[in-house]
Protein backbone atom coordinates (compact mmCIF):
# COMPACT_ATOMS: atom_id res chain seq x y z
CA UNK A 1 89.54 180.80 97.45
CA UNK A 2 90.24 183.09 100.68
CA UNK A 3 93.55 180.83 101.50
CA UNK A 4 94.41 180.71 98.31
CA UNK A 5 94.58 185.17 98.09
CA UNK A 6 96.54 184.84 101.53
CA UNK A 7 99.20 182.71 100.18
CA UNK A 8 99.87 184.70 97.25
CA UNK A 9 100.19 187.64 99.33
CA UNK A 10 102.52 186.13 101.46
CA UNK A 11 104.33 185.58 98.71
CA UNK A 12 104.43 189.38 97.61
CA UNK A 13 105.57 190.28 101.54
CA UNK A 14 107.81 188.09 101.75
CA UNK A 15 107.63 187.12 105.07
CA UNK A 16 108.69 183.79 106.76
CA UNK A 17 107.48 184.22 110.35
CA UNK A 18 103.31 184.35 110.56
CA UNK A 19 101.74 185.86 113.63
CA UNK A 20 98.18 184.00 114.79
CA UNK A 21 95.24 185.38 116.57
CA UNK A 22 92.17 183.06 117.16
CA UNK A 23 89.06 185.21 118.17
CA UNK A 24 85.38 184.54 117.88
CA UNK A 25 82.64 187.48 118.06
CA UNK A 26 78.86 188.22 117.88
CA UNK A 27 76.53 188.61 115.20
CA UNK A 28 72.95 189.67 116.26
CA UNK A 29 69.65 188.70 114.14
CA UNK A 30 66.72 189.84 114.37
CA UNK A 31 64.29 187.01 113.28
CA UNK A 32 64.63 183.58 112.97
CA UNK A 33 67.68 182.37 111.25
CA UNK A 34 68.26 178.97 111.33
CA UNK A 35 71.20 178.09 113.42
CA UNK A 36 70.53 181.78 115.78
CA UNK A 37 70.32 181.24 119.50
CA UNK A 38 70.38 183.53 122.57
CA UNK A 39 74.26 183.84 124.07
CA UNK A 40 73.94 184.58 127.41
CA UNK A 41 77.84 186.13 127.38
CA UNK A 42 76.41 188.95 124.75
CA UNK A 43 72.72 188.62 126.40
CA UNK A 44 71.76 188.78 122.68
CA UNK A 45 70.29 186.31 119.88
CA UNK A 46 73.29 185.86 117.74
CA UNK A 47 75.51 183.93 115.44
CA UNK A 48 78.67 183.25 116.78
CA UNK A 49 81.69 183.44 114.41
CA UNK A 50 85.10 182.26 114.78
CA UNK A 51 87.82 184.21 113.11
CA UNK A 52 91.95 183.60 112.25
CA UNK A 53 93.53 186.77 111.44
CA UNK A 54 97.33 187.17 110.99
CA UNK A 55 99.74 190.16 112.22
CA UNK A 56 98.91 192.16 108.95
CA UNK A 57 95.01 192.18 109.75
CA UNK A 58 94.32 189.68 106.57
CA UNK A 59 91.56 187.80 107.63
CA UNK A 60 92.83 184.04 107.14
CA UNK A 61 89.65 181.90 107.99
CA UNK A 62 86.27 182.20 109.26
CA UNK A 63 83.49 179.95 110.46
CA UNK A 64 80.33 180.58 111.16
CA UNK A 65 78.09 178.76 114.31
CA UNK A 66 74.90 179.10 116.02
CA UNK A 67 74.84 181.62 118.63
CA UNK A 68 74.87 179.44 121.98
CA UNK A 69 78.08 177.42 121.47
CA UNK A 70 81.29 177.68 123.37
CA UNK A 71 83.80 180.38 121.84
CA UNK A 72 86.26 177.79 121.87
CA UNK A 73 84.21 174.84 119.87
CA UNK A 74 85.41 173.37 116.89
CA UNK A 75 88.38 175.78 117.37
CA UNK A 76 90.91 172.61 116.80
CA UNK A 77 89.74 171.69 113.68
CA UNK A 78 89.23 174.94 112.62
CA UNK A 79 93.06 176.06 113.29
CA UNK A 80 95.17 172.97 112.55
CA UNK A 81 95.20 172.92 108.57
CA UNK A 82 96.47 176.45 109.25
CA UNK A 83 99.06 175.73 111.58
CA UNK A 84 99.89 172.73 109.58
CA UNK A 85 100.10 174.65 106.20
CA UNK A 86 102.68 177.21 107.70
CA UNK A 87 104.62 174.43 109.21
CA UNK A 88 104.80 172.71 106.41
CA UNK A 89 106.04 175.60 104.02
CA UNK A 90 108.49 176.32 107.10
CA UNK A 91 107.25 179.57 108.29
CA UNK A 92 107.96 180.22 112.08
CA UNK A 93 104.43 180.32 113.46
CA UNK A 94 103.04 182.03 116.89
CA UNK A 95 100.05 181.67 117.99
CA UNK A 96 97.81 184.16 120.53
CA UNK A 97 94.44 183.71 121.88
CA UNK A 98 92.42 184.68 125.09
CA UNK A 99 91.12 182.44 127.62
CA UNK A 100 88.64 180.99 125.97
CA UNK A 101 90.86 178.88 123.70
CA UNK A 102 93.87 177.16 126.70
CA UNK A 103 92.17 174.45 125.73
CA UNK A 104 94.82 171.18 126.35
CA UNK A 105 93.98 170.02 123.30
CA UNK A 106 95.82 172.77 121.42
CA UNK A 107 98.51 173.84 123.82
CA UNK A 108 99.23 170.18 122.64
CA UNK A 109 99.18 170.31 119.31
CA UNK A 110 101.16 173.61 119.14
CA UNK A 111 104.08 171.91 120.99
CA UNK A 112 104.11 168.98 118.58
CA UNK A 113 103.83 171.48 115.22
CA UNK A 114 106.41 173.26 117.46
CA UNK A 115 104.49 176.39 117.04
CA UNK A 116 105.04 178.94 119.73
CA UNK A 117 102.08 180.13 121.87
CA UNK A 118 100.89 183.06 124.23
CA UNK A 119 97.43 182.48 125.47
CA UNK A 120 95.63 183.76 128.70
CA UNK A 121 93.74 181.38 131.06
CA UNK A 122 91.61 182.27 134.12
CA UNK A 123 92.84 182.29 137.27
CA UNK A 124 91.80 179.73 140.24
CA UNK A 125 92.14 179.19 143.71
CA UNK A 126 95.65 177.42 142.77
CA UNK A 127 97.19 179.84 140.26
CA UNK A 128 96.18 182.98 143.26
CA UNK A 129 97.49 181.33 145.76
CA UNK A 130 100.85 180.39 144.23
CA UNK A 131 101.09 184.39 143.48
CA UNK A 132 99.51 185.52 146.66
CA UNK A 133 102.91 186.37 148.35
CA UNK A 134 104.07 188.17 145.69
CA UNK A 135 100.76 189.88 145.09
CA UNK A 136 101.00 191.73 149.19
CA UNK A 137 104.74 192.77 148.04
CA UNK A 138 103.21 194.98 145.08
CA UNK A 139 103.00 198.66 146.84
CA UNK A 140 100.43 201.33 145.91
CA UNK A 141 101.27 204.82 144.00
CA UNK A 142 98.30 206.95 143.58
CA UNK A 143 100.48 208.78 140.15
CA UNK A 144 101.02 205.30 138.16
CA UNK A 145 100.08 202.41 137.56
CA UNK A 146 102.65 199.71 139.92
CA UNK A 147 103.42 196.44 137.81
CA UNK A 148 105.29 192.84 138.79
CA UNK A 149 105.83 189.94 136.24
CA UNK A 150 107.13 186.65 137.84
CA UNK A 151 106.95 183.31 135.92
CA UNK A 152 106.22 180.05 137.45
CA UNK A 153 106.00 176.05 136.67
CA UNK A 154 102.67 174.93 136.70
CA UNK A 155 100.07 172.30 135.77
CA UNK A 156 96.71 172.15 135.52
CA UNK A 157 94.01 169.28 136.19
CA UNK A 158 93.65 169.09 132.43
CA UNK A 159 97.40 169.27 131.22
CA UNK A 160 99.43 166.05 131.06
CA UNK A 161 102.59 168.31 132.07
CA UNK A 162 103.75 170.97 133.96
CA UNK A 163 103.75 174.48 131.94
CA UNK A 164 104.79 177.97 131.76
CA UNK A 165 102.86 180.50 133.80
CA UNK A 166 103.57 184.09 133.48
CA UNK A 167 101.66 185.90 135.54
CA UNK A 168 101.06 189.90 135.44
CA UNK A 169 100.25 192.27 138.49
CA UNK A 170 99.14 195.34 138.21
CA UNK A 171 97.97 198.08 141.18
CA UNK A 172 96.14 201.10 139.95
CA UNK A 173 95.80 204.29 141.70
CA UNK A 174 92.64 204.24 143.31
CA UNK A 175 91.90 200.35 143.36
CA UNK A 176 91.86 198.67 146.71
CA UNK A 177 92.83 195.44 145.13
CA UNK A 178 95.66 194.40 142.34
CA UNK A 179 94.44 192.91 139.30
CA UNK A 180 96.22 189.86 138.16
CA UNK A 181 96.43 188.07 135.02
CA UNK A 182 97.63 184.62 133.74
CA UNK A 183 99.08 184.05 130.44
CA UNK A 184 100.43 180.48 129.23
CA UNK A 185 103.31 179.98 127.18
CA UNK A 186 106.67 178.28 125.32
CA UNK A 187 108.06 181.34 124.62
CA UNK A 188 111.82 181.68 126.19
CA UNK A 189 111.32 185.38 126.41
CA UNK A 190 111.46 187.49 129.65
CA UNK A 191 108.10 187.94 131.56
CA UNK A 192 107.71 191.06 130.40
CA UNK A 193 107.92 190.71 126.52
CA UNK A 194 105.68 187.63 126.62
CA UNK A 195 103.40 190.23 128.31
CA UNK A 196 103.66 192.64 125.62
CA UNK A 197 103.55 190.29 122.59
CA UNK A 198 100.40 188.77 124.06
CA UNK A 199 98.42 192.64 124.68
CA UNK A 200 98.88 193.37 120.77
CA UNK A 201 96.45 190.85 120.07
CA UNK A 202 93.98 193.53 120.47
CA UNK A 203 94.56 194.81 117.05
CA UNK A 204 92.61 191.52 116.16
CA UNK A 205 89.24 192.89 118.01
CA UNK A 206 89.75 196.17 116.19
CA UNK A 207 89.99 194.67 112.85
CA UNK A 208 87.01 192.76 113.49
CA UNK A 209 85.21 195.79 114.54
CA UNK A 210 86.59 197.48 111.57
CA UNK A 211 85.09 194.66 109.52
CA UNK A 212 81.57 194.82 111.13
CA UNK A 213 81.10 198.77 111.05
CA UNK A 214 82.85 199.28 107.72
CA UNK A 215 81.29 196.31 105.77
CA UNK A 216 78.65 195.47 108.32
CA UNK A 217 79.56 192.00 107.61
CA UNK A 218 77.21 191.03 110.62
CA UNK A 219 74.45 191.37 108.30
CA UNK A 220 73.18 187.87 108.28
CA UNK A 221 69.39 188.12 107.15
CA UNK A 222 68.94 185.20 105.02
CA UNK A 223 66.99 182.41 106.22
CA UNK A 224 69.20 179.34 106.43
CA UNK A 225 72.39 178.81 107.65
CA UNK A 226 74.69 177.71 104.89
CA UNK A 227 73.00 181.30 102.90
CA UNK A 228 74.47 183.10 105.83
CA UNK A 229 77.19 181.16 105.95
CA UNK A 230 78.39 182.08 102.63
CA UNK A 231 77.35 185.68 103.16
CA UNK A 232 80.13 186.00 106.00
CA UNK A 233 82.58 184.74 103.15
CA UNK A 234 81.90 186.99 100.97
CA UNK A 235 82.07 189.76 103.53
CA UNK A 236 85.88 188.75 104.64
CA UNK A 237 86.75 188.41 100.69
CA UNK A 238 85.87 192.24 100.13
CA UNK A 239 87.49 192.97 103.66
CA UNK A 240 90.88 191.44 102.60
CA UNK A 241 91.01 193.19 99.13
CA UNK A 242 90.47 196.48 101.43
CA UNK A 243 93.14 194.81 103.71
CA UNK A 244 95.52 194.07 100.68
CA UNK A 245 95.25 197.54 99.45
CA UNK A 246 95.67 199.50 102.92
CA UNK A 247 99.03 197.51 103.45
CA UNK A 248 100.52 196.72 100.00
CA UNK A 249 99.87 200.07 98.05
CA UNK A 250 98.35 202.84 100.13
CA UNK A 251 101.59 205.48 99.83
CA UNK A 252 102.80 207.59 102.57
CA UNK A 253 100.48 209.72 103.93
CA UNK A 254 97.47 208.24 103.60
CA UNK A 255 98.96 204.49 104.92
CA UNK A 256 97.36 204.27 108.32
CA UNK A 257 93.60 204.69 106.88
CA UNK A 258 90.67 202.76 108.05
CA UNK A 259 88.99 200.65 105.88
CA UNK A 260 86.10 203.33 106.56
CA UNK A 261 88.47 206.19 105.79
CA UNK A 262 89.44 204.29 102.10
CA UNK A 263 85.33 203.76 101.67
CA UNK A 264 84.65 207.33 102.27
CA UNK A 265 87.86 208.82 101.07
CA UNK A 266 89.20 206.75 98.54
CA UNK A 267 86.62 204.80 96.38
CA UNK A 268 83.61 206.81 97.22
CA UNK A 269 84.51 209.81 95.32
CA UNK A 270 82.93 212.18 92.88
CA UNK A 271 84.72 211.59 89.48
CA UNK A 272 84.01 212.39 85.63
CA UNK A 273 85.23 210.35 82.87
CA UNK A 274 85.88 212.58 79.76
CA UNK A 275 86.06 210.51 76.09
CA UNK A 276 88.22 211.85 73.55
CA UNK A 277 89.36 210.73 70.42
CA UNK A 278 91.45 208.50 71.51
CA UNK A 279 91.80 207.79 74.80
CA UNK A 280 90.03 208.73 78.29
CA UNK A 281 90.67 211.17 80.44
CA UNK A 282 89.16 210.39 84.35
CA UNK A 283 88.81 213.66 86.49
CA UNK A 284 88.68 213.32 90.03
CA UNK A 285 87.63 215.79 92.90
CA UNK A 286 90.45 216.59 94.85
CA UNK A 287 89.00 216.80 98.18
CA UNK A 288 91.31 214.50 99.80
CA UNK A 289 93.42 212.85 97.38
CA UNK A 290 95.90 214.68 95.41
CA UNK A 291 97.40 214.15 92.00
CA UNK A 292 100.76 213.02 93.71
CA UNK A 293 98.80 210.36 96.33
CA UNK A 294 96.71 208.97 93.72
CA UNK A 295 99.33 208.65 91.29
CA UNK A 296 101.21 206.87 94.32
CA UNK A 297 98.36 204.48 94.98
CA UNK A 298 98.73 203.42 91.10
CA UNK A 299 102.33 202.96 91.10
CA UNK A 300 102.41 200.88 93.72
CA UNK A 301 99.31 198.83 92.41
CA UNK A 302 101.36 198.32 89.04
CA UNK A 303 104.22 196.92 91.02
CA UNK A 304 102.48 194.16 92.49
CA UNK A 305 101.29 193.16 88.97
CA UNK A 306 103.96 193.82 86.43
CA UNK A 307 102.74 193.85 83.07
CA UNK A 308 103.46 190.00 81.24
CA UNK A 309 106.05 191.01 78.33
C-alpha cells in the first residue's frame, strides 16, 4: 500500500526524473523487544531501520532490523525493485547514499539499470596518497573556508573496474589539517556540482528526524518483531499523508511548514461545528490560519480530487 500512494502521486507531480537517498537510523527500546540489540555506532540498544526517501521527502520504503546489523545489510534487496520500477516506467533515476552503502554490489547494479549515482566512501592509505600532493598545494585563510575539487580514475580491491573519484578538500580557519572527502560517481558533471548534488542529501536526515520527533515513529514497544515491524509502517503511512499535504496543497505562505508546525498549527486547532437547518457551519480560531489560507488549503485539496461528474 505505501508504493502504491507514491506512484499515484507521482502521477499528480508529474515528474519523470526521481531523486534517491538510501539512509538507515536508530530506534532505541527500552526492554526487550525481540530482534533489539546494542549498536555500538549509537552506543545504544536499538532497532536499526533502513529508509528510501525521494527528493520530495515522501518516504518510499522502509525496513525494519535488529539493532546490531551493518547499515548497509540487506540494502540490495531492499533498493532494487525500486530502482527497477522507475527504470522500467522510464523515469531518469539518481541515486545518493553515504559511505556505508559503496558497496560493489550496487555501484554494479546501478550501472547496469543505468541509474546514475553519487555516494561517499572512506578514505585509505591509497585514495590519501593519490591526493596528498594536491592536499600541501591547498593554502590556509584564517577569514574562509579554502576548497579544491580534483577528480581521479580509481579502483578499489573490491571493484572489478576502475571508477570515478571526486575528491573534496577543504582547509578551515583554525584547523591545522585539511579535511578531505571521497565521493564515487557516473555522473559527467564538473567536480564541483557532483559535490553539491551529493551534500543535499542531508534533507533526507532531517526528514527522518522530522518523522521521529513529529510522529515519534521510533516508538517501538510491542513485544515481537513483526508487531513493531508493522508499527514503523504505519508510522511512514501517516508521515507521507503529512508529506503529501505540505507539498501538494499547503498555499503560499504557510508552504515551508514542518510536519510539527501543520500538527500544532494546522490540525490541532480549536474549532466549533454549528448545525443549522440545513447545512453546517465549522468555526475555526484564527490564531494562525486565516480565512484566505484555509480556504487556499481547500482549493488546492479539491484540485487533486476533482469531483466524478
Amino acid at each position: 500500500m505505501l508504493f502504491k500512494w507514491i506512484e499515484k502521486v507521482d502521477k499528480v507531480r508529474g515528474v519523470k526524473t526521481i531523486i534517491l537517498d538510501l539512509d538507515s537510523s536508530e530506534s532505541p527500546v527500552f526492554g526487550d523487544q525481540e530482534g533489539s540489540a546494542y549498536n555500538g555506532y549509537f552506543k545504544s540498544k536499538c532497532y536499526h531501520p533502513l529508509f528510501c526517501f525521494n527528493q520530495y521527502g515522501d518516504c518510499l520504503k522502509v525496513k525494519l532490523r535488529p539493532g546490531n546489523v551493518h547499515s548497509a545489510d540487506g540494502c540490495i534487496d531492499f533498493v532494487a525493485p525500486i530502482l527497477r520500477y522507475y527504470v522500467g516506467k522510464g523515469f531518469k533515476v539518481k541515486l545518493r547514499a553515504d559511505a556505508a552503502f559503496a558497496e560493489p554490489e550496487l555501484l554494479k547494479l546501478c550501472e547496469e539499470l543505468g541509474i546514475a549515482y553519487v555516494i561517499r566512501i572512506k578514505s585509505n592509505n591509497r585514495l590519501e596518497e593519490l591526493v596528498d600532493d594536491l592536499a600541501k598545494t591547498i593554502k590556509k585563510d584564517n577569514q574562509k573556508v579554502v576548497t579544491l575539487y580534483k577528480d581521479f580514475r580509481y579502483q578499489a580491491a573490491s571493484w572489478d573496474k576502475e571508477r570515478r573519484i571526486i575528491v573534496k578538500i577543504e582547509q578551515y580557519p583554525g584547523e591545522l589539517f585539511p579535511r578531505v572527502g571521497f565521493i564515487v560517481t557516473n555522473l559527467k558533471w564538473c567536480d564541483k556540482k557532483v559535490v553539491k548534488f551529493y551534500n543535499k542529501r542531508g534533507t533526507c536526515e532531517q526528514w527522518i528526524k522530522e518523522g521521529k520527533y513529529a510522529l515519534n515513529w521510533t516508538r517501538l514497544s510491542c513485544q515481537r518483531f513483526v508487531e513493531n515491524e508493522a508499527r514503523l509502517k504505519l508510522f511512514i503511512m501517516a508521515y507521507n499523508l503529512g508529506n503529501f499535504l505540505r507539498t501538494l496543497a499547503l498555499p503560499e505562505g504557510i508552504k515551508r511548514w514542518s510536519l510539527r508546525s501543520i500538527q500544532l498549527k494546522l490540525i490541532k486547532i480549536g474549532g466549533r461545528l454549528i448545525k443549522h437547518a440545513r447545512y453546517y457551519c465549522l468555526l475555526l480560531a484564527e490564531t494562525v490560519i486565516n480565512h484566505k489560507i484555509f480556504s487556499g488549503l481547500l482549493n488546492n485539496i479539491r484540485h487533486l480530487s476533482p469531483a466524478s461528474g
